[in-house]
N, C-alpha and C. Protein backbone atom coordinates (compact mmCIF):
# COMPACT_ATOMS: atom_id res chain seq x y z
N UNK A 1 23.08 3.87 7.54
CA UNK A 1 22.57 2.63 8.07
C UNK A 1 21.11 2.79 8.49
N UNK A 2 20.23 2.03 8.45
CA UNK A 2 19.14 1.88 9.03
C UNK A 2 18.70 0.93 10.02
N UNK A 3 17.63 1.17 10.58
CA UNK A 3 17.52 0.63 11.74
C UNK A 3 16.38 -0.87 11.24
N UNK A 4 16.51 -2.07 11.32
CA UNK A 4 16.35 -2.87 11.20
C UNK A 4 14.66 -3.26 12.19
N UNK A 5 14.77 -1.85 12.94
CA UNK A 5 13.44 -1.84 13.54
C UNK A 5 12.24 -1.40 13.48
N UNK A 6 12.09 -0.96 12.19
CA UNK A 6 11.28 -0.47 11.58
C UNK A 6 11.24 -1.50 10.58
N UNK A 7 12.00 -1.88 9.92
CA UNK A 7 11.61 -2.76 8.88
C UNK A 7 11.31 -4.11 9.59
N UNK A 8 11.45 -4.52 10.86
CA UNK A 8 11.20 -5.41 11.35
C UNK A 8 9.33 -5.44 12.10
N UNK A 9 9.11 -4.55 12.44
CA UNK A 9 7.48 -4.03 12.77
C UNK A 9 6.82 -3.94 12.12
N UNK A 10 7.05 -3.31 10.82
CA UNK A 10 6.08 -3.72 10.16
C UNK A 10 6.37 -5.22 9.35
N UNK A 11 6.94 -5.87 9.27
CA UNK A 11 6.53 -6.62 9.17
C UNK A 11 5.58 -8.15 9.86
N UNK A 12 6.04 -7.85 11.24
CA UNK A 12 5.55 -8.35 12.06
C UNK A 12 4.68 -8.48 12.66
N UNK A 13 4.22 -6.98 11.79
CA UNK A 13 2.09 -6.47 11.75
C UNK A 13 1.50 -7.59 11.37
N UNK A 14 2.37 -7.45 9.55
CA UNK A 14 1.79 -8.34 8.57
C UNK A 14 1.65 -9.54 8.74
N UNK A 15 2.94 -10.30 9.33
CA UNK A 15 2.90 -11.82 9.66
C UNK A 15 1.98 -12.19 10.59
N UNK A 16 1.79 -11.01 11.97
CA UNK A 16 0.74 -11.19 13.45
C UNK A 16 1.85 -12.39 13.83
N UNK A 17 3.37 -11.66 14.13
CA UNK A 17 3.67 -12.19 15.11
C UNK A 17 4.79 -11.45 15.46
N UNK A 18 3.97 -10.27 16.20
CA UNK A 18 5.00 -9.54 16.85
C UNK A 18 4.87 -9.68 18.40
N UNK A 19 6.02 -9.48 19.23
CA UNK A 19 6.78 -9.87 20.33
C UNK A 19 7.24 -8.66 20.43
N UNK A 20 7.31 -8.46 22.16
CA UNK A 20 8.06 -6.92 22.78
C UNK A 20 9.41 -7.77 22.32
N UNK A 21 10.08 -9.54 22.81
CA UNK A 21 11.27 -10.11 22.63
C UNK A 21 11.43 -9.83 21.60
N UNK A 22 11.08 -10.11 20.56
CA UNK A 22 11.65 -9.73 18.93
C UNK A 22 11.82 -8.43 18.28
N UNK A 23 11.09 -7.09 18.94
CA UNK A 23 11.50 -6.03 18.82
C UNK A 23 12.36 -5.45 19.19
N UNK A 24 12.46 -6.01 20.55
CA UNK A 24 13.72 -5.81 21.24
C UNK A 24 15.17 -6.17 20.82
N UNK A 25 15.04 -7.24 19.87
CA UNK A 25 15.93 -7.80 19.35
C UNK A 25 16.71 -7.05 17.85
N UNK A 26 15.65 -6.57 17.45
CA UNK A 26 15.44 -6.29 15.80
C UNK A 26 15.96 -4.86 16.39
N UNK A 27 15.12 -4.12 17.42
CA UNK A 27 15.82 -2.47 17.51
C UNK A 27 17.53 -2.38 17.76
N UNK A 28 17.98 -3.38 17.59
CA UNK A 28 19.68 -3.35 18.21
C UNK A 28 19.93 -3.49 17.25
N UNK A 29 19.30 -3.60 15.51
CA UNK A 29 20.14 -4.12 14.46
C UNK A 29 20.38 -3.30 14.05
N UNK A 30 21.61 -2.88 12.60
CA UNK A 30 21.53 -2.07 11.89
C UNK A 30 21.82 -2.77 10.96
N UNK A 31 21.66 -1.92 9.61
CA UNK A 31 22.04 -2.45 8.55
C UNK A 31 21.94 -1.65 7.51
N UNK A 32 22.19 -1.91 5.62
CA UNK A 32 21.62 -0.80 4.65
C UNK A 32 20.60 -1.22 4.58
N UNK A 33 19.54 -0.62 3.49
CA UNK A 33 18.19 -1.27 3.49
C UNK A 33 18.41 -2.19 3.08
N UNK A 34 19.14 -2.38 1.75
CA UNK A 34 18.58 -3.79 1.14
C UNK A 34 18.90 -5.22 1.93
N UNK A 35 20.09 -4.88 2.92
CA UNK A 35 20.09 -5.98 3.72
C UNK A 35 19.08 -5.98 4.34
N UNK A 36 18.57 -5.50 5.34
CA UNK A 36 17.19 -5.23 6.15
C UNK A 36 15.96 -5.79 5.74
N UNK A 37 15.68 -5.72 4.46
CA UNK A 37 14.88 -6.24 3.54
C UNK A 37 14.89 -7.36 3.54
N UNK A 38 16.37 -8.27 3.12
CA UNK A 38 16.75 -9.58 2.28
C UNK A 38 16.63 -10.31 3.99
N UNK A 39 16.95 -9.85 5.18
CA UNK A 39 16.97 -10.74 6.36
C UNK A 39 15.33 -10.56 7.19
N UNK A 40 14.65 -9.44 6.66
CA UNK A 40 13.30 -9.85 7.09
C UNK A 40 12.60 -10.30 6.10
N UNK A 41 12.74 -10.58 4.74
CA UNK A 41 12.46 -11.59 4.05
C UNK A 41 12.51 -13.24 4.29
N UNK A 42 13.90 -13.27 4.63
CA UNK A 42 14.22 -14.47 5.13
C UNK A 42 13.69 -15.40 6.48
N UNK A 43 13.57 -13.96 7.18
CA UNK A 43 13.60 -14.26 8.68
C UNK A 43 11.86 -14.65 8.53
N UNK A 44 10.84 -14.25 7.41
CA UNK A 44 8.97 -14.49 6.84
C UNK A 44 9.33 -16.05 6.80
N UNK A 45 10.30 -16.13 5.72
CA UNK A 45 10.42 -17.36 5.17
C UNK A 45 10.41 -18.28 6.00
N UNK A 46 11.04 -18.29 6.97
CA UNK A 46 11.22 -19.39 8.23
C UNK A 46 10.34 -19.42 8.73
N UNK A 47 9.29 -18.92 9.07
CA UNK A 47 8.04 -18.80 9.62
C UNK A 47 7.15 -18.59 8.82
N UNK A 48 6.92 -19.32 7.46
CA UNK A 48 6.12 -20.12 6.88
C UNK A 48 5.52 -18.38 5.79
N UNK A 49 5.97 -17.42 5.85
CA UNK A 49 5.24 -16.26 5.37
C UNK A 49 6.61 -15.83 4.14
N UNK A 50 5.87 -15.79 2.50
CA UNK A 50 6.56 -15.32 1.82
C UNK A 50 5.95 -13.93 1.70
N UNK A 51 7.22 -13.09 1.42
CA UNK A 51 6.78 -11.87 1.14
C UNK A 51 7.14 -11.45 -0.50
N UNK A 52 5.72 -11.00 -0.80
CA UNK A 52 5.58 -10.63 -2.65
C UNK A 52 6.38 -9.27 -2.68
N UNK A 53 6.81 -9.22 -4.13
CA UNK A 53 7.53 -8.04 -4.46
C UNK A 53 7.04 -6.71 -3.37
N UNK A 54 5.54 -6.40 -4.02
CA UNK A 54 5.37 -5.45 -3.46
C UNK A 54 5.23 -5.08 -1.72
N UNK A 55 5.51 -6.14 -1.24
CA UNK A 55 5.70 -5.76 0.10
C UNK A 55 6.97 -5.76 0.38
N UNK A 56 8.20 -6.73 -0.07
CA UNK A 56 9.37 -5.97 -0.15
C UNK A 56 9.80 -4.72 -0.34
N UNK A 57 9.32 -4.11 -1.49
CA UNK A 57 9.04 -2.70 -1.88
C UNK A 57 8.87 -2.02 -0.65
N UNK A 58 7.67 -2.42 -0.17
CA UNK A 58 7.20 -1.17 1.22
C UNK A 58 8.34 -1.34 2.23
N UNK A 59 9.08 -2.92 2.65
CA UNK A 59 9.54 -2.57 3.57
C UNK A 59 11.07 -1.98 3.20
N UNK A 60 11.40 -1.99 1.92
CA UNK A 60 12.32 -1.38 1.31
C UNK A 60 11.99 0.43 1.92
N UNK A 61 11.00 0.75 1.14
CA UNK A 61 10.79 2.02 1.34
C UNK A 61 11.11 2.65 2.60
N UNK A 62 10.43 1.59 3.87
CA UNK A 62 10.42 1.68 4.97
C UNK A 62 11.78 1.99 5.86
N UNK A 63 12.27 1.21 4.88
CA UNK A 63 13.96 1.02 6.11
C UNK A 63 14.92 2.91 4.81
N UNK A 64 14.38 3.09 3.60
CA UNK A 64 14.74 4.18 3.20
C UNK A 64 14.60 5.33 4.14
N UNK A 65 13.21 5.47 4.75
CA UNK A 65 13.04 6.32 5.33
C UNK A 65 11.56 7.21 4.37
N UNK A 66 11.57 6.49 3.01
CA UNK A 66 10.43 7.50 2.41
C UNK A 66 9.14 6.88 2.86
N UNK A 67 8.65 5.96 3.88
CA UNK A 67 7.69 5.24 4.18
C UNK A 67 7.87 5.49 5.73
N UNK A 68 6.58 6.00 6.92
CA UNK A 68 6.72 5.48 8.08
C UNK A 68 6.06 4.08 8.65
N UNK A 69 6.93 3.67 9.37
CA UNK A 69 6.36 1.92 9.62
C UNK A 69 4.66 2.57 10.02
N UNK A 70 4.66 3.49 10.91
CA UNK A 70 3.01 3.64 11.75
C UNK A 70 1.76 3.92 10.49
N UNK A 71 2.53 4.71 9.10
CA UNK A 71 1.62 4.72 8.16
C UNK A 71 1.10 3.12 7.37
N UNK A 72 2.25 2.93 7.53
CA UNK A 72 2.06 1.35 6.68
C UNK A 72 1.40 0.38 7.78
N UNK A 73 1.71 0.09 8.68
CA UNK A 73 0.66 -0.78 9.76
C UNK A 73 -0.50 0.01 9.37
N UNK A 74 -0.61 0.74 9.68
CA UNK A 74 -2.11 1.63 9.67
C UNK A 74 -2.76 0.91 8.62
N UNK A 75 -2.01 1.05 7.55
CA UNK A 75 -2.62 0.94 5.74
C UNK A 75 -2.84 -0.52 5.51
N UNK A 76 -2.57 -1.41 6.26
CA UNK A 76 -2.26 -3.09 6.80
C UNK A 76 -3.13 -3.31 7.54
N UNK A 77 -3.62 -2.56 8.24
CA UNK A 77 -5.34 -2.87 9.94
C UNK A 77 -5.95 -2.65 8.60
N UNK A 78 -6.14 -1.57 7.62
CA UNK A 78 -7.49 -0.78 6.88
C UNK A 78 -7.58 -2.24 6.09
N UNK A 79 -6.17 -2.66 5.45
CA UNK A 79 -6.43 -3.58 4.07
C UNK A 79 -7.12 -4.81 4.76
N UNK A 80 -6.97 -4.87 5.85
CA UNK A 80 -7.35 -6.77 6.26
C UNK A 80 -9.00 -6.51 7.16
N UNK A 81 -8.82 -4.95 7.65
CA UNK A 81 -10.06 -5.04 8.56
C UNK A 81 -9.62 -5.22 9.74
N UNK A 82 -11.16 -5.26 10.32
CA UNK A 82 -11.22 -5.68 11.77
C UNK A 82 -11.12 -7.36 12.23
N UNK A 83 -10.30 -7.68 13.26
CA UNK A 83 -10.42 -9.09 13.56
C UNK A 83 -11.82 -9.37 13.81
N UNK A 84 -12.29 -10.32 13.73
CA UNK A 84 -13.32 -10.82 14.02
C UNK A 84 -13.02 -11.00 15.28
């Protein structure tokens, strides 16, 4: 099983709408990856953010374990930059 909290952070980099409440929420989940995936897919969707293959992919990878969420945020600040 994996922890639904990792695949939930980073995505929540990506969207910029992460919450201590929603982490808090997401670290109590478990699941296999591909569920993990298909419900933080879903969970973008509702909040107006589709996610493309290849970021499924990462957070696939992510909830595998061959990806760490802190590398991929990292690689997510570099791709977008600095906020203005």
């Amino acid at each position: 099983m994996a922890s639904v909290d990792d695949v939930a952070a980073a995505l929540l980099a990506k969207t910029g709408t992460i919450t201590t409440r929603k982490l808090s929420y997401y670290s109590r989940q478990l699941s296999d990856p591909d569920t993990a995936v298909s419900h933080a897919a879903a969970n973008a969707a509702i909040e107006g953010q589709e996610l493309d293959d290849d970021w499924q992919e990462t957070l696939r990878r992510i909830a595998t374990g061959e990806a760490s969420v802190d590398d991929v945020i990292a690689a997510e600040i570099r791709r977008i930059g600095p906020s203005a």
